[in-house]
PDB file of N, CA and C in Angstrom:
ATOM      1  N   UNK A   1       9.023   7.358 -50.029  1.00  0.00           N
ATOM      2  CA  UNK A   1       8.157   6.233 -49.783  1.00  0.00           C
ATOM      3  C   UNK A   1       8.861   4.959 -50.254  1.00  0.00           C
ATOM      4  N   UNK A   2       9.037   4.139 -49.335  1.00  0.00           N
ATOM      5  CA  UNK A   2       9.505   2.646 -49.381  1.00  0.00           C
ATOM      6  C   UNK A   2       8.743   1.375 -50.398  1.00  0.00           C
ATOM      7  N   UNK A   3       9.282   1.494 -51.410  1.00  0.00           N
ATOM      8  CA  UNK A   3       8.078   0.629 -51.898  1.00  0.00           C
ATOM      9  C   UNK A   3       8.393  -1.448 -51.871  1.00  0.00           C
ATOM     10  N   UNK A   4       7.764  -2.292 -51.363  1.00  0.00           N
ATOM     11  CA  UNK A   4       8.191  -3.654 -51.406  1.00  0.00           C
ATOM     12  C   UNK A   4       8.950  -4.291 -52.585  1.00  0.00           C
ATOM     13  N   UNK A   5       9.837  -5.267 -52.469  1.00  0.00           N
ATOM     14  CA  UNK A   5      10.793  -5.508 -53.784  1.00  0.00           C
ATOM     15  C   UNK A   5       9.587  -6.292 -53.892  1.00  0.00           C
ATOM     16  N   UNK A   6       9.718  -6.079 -55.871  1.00  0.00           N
ATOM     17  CA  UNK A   6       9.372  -7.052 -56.969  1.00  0.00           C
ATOM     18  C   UNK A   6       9.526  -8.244 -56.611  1.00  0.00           C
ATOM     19  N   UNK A   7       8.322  -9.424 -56.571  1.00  0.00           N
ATOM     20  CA  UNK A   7       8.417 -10.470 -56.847  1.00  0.00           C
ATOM     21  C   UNK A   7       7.694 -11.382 -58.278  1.00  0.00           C
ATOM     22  N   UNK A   8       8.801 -12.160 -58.913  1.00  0.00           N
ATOM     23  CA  UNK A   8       7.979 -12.286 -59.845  1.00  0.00           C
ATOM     24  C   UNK A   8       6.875 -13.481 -59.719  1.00  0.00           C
ATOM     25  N   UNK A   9       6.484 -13.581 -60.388  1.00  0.00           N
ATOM     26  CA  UNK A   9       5.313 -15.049 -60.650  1.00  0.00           C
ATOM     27  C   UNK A   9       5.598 -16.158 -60.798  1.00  0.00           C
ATOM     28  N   UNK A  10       4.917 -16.815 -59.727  1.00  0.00           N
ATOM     29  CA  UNK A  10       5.544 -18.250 -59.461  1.00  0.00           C
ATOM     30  C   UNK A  10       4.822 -19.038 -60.667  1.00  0.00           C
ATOM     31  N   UNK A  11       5.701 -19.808 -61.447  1.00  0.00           N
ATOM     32  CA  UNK A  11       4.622 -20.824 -62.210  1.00  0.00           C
ATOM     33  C   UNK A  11       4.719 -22.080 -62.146  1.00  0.00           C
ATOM     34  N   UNK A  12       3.804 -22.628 -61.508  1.00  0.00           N
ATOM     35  CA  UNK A  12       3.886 -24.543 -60.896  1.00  0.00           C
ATOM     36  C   UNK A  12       3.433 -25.118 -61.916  1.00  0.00           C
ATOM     37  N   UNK A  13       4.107 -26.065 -62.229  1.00  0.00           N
ATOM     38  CA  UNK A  13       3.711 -26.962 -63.445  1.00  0.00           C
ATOM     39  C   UNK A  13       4.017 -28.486 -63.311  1.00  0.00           C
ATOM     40  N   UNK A  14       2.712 -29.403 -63.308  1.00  0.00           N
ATOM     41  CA  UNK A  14       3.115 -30.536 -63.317  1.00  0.00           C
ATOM     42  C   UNK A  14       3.661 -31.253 -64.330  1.00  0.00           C
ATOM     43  N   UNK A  15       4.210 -32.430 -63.971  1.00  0.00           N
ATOM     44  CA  UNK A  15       4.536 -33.234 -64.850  1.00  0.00           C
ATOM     45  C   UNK A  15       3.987 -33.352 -66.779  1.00  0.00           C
ATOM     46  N   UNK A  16       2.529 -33.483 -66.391  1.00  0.00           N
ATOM     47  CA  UNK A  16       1.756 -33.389 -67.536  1.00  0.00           C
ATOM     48  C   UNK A  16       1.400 -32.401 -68.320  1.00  0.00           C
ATOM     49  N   UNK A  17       2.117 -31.412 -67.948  1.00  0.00           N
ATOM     50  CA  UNK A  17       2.295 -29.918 -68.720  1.00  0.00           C
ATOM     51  C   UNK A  17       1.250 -28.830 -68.026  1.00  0.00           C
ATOM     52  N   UNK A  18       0.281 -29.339 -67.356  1.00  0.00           N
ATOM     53  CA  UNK A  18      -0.356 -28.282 -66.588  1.00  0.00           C
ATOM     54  C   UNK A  18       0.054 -27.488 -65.392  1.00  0.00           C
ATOM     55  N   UNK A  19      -1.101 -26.340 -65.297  1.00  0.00           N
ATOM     56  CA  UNK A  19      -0.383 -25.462 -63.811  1.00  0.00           C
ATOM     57  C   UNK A  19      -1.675 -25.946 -62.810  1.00  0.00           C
ATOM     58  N   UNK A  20      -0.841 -25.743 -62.084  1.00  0.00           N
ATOM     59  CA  UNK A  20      -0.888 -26.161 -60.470  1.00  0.00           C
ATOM     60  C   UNK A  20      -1.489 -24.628 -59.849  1.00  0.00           C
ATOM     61  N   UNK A  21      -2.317 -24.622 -59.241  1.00  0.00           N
ATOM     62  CA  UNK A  21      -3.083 -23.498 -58.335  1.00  0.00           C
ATOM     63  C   UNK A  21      -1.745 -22.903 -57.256  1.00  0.00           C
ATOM     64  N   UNK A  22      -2.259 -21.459 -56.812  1.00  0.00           N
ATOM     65  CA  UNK A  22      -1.299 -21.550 -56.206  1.00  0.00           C
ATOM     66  C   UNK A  22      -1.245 -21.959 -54.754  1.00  0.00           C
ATOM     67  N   UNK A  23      -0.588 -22.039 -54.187  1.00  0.00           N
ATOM     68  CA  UNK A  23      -0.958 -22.929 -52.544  1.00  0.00           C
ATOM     69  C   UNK A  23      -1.664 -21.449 -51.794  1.00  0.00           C
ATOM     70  N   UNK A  24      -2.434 -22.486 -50.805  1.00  0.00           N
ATOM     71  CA  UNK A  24      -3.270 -21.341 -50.321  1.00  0.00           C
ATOM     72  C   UNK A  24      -2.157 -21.401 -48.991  1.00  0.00           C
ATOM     73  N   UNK A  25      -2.638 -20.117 -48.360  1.00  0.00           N
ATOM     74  CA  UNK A  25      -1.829 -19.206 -46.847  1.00  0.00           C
ATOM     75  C   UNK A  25      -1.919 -20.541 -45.701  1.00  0.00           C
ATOM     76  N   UNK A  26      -0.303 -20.645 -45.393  1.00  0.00           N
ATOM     77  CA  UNK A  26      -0.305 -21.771 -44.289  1.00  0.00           C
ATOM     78  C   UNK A  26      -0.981 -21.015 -43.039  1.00  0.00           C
ATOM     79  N   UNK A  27      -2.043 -21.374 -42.228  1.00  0.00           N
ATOM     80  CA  UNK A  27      -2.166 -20.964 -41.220  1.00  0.00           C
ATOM     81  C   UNK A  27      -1.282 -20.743 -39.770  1.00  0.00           C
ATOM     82  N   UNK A  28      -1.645 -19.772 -38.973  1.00  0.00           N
ATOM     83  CA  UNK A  28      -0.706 -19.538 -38.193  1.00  0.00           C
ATOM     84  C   UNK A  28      -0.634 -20.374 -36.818  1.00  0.00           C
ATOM     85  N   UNK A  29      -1.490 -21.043 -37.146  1.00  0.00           N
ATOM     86  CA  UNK A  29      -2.017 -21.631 -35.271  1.00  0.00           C
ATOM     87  C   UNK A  29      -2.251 -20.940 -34.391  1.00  0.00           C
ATOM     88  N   UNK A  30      -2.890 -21.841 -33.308  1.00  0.00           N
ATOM     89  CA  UNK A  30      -3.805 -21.265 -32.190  1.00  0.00           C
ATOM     90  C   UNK A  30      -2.733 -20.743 -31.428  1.00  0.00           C
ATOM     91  N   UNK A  31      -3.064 -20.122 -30.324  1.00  0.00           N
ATOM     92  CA  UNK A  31      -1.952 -19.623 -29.605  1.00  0.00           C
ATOM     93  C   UNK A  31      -0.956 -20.760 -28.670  1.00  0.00           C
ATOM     94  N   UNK A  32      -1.915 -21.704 -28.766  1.00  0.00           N
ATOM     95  CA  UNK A  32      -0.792 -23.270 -27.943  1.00  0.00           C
ATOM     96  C   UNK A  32      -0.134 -23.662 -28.953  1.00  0.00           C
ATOM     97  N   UNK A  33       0.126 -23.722 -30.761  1.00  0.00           N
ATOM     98  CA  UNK A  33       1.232 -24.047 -31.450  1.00  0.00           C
ATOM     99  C   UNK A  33       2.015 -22.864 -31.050  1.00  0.00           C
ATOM    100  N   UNK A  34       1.759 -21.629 -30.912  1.00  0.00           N
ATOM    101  CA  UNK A  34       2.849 -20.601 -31.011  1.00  0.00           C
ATOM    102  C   UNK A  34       3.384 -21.040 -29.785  1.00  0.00           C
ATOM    103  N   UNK A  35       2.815 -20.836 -28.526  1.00  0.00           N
ATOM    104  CA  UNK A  35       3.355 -21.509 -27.158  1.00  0.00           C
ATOM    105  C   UNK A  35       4.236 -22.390 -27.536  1.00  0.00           C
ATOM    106  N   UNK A  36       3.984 -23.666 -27.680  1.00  0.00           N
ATOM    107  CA  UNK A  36       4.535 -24.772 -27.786  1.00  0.00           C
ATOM    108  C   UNK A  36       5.704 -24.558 -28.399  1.00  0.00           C
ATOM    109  N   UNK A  37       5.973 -23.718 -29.928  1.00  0.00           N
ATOM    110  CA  UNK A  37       6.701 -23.610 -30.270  1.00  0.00           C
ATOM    111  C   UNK A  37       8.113 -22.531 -29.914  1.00  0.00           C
ATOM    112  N   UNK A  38       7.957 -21.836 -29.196  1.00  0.00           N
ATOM    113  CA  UNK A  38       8.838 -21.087 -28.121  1.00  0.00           C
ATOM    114  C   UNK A  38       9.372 -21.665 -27.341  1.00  0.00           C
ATOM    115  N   UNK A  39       8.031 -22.668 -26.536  1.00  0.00           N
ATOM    116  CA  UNK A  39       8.829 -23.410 -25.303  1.00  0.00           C
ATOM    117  C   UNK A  39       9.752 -24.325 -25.919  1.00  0.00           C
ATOM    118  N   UNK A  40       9.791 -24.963 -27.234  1.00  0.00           N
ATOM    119  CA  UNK A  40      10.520 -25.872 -27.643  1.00  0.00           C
ATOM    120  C   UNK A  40      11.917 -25.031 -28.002  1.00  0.00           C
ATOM    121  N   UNK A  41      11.774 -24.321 -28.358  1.00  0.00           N
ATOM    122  CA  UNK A  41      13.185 -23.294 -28.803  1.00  0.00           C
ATOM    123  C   UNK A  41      13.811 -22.842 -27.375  1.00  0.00           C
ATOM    124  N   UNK A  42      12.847 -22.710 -26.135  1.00  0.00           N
ATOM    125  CA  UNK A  42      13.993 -22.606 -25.820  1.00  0.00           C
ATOM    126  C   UNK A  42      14.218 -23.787 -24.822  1.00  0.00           C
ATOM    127  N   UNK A  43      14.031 -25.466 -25.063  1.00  0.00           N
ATOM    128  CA  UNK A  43      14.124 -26.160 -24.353  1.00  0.00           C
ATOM    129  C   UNK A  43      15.595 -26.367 -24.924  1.00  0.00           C
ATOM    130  N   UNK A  44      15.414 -26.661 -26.145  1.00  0.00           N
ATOM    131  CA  UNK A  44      16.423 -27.110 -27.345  1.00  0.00           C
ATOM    132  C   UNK A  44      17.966 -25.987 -27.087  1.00  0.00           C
ATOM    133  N   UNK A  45      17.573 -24.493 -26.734  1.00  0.00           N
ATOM    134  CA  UNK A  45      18.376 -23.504 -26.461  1.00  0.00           C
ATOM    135  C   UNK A  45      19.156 -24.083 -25.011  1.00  0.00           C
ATOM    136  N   UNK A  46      18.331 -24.981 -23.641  1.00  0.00           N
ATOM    137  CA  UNK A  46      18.625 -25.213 -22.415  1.00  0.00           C
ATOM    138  C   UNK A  46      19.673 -26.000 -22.677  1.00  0.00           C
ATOM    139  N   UNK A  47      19.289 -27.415 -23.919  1.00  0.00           N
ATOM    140  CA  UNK A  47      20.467 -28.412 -24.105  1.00  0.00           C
ATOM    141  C   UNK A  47      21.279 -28.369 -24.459  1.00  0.00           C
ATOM    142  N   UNK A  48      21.565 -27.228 -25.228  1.00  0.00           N
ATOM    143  CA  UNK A  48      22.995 -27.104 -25.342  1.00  0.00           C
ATOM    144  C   UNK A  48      23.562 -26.339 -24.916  1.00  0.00           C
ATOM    145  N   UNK A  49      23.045 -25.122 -24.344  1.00  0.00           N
ATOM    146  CA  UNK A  49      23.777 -24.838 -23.024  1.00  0.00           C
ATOM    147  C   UNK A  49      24.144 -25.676 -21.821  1.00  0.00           C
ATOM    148  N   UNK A  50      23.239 -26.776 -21.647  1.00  0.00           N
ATOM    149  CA  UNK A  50      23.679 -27.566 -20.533  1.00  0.00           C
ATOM    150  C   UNK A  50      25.139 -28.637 -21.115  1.00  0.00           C
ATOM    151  N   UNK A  51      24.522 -29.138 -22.757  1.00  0.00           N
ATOM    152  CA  UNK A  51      26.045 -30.046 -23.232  1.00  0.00           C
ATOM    153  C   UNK A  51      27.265 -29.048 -23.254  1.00  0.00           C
ATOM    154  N   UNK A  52      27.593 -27.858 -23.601  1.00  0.00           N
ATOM    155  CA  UNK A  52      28.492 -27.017 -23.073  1.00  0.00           C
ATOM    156  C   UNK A  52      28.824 -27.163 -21.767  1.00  0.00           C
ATOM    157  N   UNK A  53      28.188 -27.040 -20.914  1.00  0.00           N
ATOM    158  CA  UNK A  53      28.425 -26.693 -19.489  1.00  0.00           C
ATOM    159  C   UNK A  53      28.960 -28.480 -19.376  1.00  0.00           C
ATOM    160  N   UNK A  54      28.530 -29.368 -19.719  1.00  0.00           N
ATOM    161  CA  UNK A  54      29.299 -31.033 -19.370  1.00  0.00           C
ATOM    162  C   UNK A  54      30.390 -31.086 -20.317  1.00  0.00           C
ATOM    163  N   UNK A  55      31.016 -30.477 -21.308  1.00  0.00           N
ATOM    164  CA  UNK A  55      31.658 -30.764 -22.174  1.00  0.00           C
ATOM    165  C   UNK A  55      32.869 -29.718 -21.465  1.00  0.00           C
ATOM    166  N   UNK A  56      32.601 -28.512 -20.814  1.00  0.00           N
ATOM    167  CA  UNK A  56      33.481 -28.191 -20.186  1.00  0.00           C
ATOM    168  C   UNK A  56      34.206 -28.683 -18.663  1.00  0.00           C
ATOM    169  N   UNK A  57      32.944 -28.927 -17.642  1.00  0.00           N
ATOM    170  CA  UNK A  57      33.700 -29.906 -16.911  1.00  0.00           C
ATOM    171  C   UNK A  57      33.767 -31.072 -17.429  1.00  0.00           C
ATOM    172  N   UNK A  58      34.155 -31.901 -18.213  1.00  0.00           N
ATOM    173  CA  UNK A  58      34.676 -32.950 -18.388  1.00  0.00           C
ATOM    174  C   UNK A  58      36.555 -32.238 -18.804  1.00  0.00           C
ATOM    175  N   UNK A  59      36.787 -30.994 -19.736  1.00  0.00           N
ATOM    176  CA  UNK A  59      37.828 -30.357 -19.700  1.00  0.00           C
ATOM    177  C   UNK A  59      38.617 -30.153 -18.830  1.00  0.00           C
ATOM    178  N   UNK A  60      38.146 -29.501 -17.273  1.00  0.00           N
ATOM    179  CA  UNK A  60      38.141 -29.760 -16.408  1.00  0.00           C
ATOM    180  C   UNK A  60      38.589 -31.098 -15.520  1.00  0.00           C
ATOM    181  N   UNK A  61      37.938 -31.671 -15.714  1.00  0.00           N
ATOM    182  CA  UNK A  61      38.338 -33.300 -15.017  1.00  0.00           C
ATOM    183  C   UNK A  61      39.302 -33.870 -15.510  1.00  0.00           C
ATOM    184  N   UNK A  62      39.527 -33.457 -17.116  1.00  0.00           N
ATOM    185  CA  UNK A  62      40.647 -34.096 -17.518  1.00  0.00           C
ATOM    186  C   UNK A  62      42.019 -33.757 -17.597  1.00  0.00           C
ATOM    187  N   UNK A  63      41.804 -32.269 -17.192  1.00  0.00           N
ATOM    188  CA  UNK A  63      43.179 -31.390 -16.644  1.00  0.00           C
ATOM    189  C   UNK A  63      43.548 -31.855 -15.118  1.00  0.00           C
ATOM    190  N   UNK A  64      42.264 -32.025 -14.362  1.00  0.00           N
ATOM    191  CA  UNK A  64      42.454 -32.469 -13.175  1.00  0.00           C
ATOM    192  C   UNK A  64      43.690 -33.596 -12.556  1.00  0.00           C
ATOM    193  N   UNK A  65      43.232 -34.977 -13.323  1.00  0.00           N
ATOM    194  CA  UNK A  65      43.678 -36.009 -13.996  1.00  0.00           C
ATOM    195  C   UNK A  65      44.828 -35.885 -14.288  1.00  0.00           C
ATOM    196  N   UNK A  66      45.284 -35.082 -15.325  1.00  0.00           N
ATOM    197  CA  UNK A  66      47.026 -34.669 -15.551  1.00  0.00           C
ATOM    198  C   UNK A  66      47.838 -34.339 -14.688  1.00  0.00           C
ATOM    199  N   UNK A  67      46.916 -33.559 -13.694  1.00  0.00           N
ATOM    200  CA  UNK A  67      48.120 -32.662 -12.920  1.00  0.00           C
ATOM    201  C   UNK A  67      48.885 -33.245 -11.964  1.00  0.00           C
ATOM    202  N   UNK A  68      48.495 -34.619 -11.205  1.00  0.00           N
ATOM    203  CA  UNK A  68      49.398 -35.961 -10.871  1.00  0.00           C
ATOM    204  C   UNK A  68      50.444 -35.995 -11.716  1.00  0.00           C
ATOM    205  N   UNK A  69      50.240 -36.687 -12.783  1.00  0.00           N
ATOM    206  CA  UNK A  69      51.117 -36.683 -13.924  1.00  0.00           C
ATOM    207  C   UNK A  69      52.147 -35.784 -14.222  1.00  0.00           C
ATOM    208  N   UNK A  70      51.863 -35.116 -14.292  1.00  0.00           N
ATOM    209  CA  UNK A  70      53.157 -33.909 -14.932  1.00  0.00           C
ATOM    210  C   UNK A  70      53.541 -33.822 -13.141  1.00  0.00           C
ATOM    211  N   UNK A  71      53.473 -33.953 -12.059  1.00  0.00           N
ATOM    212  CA  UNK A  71      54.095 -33.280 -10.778  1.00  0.00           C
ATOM    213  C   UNK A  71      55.040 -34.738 -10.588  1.00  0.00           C
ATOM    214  N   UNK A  72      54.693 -35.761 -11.045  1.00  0.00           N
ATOM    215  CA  UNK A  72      55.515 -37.154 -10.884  1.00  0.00           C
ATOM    216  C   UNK A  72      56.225 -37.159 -11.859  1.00  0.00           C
ATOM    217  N   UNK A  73      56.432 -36.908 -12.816  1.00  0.00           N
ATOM    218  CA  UNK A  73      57.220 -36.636 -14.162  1.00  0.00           C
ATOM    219  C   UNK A  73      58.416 -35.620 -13.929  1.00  0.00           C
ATOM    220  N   UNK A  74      57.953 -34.466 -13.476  1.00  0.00           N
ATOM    221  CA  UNK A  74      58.933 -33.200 -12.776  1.00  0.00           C
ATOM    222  C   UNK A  74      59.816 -33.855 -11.828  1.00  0.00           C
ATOM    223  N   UNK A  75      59.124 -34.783 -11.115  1.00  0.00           N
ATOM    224  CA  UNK A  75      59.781 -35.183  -9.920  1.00  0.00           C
ATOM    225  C   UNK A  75      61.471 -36.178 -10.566  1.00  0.00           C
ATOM    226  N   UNK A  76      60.476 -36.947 -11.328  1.00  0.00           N
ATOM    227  CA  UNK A  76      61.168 -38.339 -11.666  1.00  0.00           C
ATOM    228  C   UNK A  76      62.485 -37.746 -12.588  1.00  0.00           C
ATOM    229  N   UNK A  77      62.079 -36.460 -13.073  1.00  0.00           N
ATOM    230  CA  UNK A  77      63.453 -35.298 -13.718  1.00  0.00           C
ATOM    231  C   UNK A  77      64.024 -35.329 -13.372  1.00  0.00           C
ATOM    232  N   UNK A  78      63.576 -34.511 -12.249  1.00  0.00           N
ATOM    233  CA  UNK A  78      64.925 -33.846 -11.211  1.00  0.00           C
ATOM    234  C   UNK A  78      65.373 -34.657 -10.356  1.00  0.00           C
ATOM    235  N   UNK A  79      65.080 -35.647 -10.274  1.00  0.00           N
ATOM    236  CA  UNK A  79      65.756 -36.741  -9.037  1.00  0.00           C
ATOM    237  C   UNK A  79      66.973 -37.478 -10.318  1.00  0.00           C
ATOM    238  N   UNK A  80      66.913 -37.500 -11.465  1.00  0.00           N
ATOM    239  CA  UNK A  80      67.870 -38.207 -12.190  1.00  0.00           C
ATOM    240  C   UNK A  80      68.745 -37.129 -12.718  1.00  0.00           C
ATOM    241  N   UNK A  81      68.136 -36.034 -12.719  1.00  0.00           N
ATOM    242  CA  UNK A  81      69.464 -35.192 -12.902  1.00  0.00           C
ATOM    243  C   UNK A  81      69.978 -34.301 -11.755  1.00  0.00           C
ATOM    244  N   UNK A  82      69.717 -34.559 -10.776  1.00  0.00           N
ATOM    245  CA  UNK A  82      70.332 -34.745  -9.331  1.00  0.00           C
ATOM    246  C   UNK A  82      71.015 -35.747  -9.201  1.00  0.00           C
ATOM    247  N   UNK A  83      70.846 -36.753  -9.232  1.00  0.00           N
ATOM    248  CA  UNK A  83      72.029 -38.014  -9.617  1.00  0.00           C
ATOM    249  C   UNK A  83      73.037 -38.234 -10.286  1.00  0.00           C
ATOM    250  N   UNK A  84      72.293 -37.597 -11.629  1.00  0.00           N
ATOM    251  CA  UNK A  84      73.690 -38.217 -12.545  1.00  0.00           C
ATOM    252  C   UNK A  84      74.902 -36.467 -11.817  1.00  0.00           C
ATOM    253  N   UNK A  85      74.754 -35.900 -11.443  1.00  0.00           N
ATOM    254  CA  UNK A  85      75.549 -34.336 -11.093  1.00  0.00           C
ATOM    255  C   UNK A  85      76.444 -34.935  -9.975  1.00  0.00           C
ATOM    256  N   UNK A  86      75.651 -35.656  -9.114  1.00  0.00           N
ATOM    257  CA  UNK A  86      75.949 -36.247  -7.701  1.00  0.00           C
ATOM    258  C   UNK A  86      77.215 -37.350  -8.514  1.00  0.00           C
ATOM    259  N   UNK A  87      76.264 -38.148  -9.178  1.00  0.00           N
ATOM    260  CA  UNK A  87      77.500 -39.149  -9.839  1.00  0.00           C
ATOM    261  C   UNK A  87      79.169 -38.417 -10.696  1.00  0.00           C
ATOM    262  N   UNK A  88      78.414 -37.438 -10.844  1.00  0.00           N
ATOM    263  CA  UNK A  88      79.503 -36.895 -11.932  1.00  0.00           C
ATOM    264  C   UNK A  88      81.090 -36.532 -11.035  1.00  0.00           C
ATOM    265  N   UNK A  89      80.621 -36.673  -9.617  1.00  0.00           N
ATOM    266  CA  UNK A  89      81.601 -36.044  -8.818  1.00  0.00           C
ATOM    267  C   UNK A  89      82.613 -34.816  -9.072  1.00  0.00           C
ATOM    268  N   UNK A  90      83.443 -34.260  -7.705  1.00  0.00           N
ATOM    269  CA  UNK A  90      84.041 -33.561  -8.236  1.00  0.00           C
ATOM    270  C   UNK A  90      83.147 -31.907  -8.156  1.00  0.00           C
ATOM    271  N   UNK A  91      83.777 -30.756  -7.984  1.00  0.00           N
ATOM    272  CA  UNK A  91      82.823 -29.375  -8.053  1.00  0.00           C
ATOM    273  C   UNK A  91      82.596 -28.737  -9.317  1.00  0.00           C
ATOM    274  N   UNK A  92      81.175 -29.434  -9.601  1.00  0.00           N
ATOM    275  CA  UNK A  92      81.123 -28.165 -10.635  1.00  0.00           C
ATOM    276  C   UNK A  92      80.829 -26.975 -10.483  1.00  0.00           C
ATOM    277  N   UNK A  93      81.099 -26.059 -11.583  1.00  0.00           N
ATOM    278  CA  UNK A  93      81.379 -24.790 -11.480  1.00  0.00           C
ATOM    279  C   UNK A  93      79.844 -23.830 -10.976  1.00  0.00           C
ATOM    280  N   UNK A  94      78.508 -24.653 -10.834  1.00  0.00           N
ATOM    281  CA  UNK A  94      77.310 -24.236 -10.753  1.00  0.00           C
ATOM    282  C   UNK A  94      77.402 -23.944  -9.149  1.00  0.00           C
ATOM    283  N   UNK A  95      78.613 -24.938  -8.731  1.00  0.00           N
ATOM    284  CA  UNK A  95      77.970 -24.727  -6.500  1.00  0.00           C
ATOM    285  C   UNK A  95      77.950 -26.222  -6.673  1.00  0.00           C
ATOM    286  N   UNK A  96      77.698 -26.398  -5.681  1.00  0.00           N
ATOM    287  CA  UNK A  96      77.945 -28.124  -4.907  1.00  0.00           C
ATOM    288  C   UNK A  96      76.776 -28.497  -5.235  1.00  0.00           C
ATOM    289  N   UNK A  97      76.648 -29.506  -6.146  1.00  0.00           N
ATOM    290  CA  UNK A  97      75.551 -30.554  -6.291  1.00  0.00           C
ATOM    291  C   UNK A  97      74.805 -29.796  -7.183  1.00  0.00           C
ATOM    292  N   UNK A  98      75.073 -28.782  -8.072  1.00  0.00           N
ATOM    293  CA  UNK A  98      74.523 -28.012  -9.399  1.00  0.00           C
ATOM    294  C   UNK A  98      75.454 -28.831 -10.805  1.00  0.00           C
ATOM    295  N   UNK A  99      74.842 -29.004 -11.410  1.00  0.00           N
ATOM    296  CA  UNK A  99      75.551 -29.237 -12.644  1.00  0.00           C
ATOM    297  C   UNK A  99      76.283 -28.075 -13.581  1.00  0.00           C
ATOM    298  N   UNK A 100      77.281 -28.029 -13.984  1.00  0.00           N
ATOM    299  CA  UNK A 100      77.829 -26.798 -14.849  1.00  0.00           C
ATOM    300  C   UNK A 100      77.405 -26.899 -16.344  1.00  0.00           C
ATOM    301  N   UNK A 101      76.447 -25.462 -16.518  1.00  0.00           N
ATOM    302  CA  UNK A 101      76.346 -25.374 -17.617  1.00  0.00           C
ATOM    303  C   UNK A 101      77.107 -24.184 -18.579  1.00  0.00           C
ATOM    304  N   UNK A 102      77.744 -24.616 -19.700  1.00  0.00           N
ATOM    305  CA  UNK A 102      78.587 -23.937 -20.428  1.00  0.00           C
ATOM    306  C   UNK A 102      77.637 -23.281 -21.646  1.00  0.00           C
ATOM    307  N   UNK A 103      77.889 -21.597 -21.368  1.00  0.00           N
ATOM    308  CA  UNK A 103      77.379 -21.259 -22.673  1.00  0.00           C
ATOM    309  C   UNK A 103      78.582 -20.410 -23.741  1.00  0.00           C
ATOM    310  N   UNK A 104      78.364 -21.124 -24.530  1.00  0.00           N
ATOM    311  CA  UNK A 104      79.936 -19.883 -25.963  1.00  0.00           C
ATOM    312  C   UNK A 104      79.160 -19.058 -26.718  1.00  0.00           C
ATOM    313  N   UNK A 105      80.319 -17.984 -26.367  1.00  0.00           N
ATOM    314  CA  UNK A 105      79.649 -16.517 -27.130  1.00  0.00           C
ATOM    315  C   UNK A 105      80.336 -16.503 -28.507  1.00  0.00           C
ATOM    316  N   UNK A 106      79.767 -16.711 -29.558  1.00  0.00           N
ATOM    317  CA  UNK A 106      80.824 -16.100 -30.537  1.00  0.00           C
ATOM    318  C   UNK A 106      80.668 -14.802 -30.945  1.00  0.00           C
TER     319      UNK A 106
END
């Protein structure tokens, strides 16, 4: 048999050295606070599932946004080191219009 844990005795004491009654049982409300209070949990539950859901497409939009960026950047690479190879004249050892890259083994 399960028996409830021990609680001990609350003792309220005011300022002026006396005790304080103990508070009587908060009531539970009618069945429209309990309502009310569900629907609010899970309105409160909707908003931040919905600020998630905007906080990720905005993630989204802002990867979007980049990906110009980095494909003009790649570009603006390889067109200058296509040049300077072109400039460098002469065959390097990569094939015509490859740059030679040297690696040493020690």
């Amino acid at each position: 048999m399960t028996q409830a844990p021990h609680r001990p005795p609350v003792l309220d004491m005011t300022p002026e050295g006396e005790f304080r009654d103990t508070p009587q049982a908060v009531p539970r409300g009618t069945w429209l606070d309990r309502t009310l209070l569900r629907l609010g949990g899970a309105a409160v539950l909707a908003a931040f599932v919905a600020g998630g859901l905007i906080l990720a497409a905005s993630a989204v939009l802002l990867l979007g946004l980049l990906i110009p960026v980095v494909i003009v950047a790649g570009l603006v690479g390889f067109a200058t080191l296509w040049w300077r190879a072109r400039r460098a004249g002469g065959r390097p050892r990569g094939g015509p219009g490859m740059p030679a890259f040297v690696i040493i083994r020690r």
